[in-house]
C-alpha atoms as a PDB file:
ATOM      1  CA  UNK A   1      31.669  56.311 -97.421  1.00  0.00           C
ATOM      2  CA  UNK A   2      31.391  59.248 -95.340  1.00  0.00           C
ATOM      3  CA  UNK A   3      27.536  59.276 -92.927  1.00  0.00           C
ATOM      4  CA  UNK A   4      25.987  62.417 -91.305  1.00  0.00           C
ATOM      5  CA  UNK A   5      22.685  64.095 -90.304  1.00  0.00           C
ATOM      6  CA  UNK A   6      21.791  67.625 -92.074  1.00  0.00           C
ATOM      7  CA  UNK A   7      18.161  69.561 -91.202  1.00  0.00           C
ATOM      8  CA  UNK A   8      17.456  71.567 -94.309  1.00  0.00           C
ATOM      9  CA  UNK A   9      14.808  74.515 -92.322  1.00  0.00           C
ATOM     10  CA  UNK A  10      14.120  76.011 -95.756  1.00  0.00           C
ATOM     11  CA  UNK A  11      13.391  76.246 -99.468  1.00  0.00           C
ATOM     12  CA  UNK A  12      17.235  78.452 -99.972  1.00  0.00           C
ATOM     13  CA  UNK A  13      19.015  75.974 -97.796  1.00  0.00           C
ATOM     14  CA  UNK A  14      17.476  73.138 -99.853  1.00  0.00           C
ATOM     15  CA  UNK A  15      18.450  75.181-103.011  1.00  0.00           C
ATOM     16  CA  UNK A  16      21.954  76.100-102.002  1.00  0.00           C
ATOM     17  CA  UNK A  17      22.085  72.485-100.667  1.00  0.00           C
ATOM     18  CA  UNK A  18      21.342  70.813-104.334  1.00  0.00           C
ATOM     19  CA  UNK A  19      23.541  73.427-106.055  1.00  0.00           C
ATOM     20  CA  UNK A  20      26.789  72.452-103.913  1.00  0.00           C
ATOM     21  CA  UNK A  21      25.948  68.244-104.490  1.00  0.00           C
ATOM     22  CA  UNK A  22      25.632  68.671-108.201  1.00  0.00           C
ATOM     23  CA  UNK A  23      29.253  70.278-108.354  1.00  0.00           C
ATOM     24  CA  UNK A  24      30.984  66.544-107.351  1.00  0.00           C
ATOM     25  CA  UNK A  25      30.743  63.625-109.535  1.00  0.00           C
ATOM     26  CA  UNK A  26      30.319  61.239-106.857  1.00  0.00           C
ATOM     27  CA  UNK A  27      26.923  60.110-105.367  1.00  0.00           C
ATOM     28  CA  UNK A  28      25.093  61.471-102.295  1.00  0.00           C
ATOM     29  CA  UNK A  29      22.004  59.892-101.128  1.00  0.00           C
ATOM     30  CA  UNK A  30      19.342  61.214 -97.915  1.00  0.00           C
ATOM     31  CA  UNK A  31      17.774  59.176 -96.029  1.00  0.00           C
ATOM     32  CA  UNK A  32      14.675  60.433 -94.127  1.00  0.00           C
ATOM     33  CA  UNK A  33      12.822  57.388 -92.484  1.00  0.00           C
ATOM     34  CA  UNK A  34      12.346  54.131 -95.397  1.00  0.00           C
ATOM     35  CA  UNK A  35      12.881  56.509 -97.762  1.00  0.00           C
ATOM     36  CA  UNK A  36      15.887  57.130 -99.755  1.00  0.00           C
ATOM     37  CA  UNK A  37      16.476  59.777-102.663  1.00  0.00           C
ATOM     38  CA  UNK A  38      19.317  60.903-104.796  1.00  0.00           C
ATOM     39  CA  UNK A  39      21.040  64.548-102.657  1.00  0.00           C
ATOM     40  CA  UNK A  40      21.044  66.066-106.613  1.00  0.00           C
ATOM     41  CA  UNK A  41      17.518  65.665-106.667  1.00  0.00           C
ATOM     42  CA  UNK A  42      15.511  68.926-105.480  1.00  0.00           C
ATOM     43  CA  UNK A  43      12.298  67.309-106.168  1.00  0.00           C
ATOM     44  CA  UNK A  44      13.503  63.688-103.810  1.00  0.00           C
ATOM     45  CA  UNK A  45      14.964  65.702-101.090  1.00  0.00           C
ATOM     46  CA  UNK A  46      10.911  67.445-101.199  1.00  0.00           C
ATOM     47  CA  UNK A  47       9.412  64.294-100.911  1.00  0.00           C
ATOM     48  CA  UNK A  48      11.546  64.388 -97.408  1.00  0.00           C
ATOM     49  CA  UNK A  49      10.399  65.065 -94.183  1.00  0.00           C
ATOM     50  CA  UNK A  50      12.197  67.946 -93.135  1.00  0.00           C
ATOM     51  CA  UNK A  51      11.217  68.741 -90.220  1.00  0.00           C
ATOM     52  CA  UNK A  52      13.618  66.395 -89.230  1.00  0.00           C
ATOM     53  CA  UNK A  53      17.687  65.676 -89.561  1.00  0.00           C
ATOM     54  CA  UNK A  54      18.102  63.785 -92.817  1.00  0.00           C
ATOM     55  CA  UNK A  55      20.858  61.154 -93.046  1.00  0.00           C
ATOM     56  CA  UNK A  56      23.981  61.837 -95.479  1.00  0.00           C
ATOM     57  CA  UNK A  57      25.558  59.342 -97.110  1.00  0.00           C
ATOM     58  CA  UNK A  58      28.310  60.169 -99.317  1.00  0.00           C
ATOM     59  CA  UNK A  59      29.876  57.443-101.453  1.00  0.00           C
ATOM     60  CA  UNK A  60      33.450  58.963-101.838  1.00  0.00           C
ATOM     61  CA  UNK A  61      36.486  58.970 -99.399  1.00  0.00           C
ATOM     62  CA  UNK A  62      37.833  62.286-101.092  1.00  0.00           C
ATOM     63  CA  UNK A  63      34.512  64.355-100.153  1.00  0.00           C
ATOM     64  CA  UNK A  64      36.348  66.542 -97.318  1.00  0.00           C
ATOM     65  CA  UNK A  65      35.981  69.574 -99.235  1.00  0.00           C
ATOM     66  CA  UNK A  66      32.172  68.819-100.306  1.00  0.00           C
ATOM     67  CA  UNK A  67      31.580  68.492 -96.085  1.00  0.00           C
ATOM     68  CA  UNK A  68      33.473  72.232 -95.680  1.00  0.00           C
ATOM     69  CA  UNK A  69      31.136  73.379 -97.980  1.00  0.00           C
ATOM     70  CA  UNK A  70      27.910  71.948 -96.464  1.00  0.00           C
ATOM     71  CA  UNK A  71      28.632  72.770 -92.755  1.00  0.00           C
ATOM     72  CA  UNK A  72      26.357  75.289 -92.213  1.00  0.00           C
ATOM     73  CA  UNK A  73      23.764  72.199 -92.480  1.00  0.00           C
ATOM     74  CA  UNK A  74      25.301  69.318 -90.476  1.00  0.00           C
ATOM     75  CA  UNK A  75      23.944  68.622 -87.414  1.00  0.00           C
END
């Protein structure tokens, strides 16, 4: 399992965000606070608060190509 914070600043990133999770099989989950939701979720990662980092987890050891993808957000 792979951990990292993202900040997500707007409705595209969010939407680019959710497009790139939903093309790997594994699971991603964010953390913002007590509150967990599933990354392939757009309507969880809105119940975020976003005007912080959100926590990454990614259950998979093979996810280096998902992270190359999703710099632009990583904190």
């Amino acid at each position: 399992m792979k951990t990292f914070n993202i900040l997500l600043s707007s409705i595209n990133d969010i939407k680019a965000f959710v497009n790139i999770v939903n093309r790997y099989e594994f699971d991603v989950d964010l953390t913002s606070g007590r509150y967990v939701v599933d990354a392939k979720s757009i309507m969880g990662i809105f119940s975020l608060d976003l005007s912080k980092p959100i926590k990454v987890d990614v259950h998979s050891d093979d996810a280096e190509a998902f992270i190359d993808e999703i710099k632009a957000y990583i904190q």
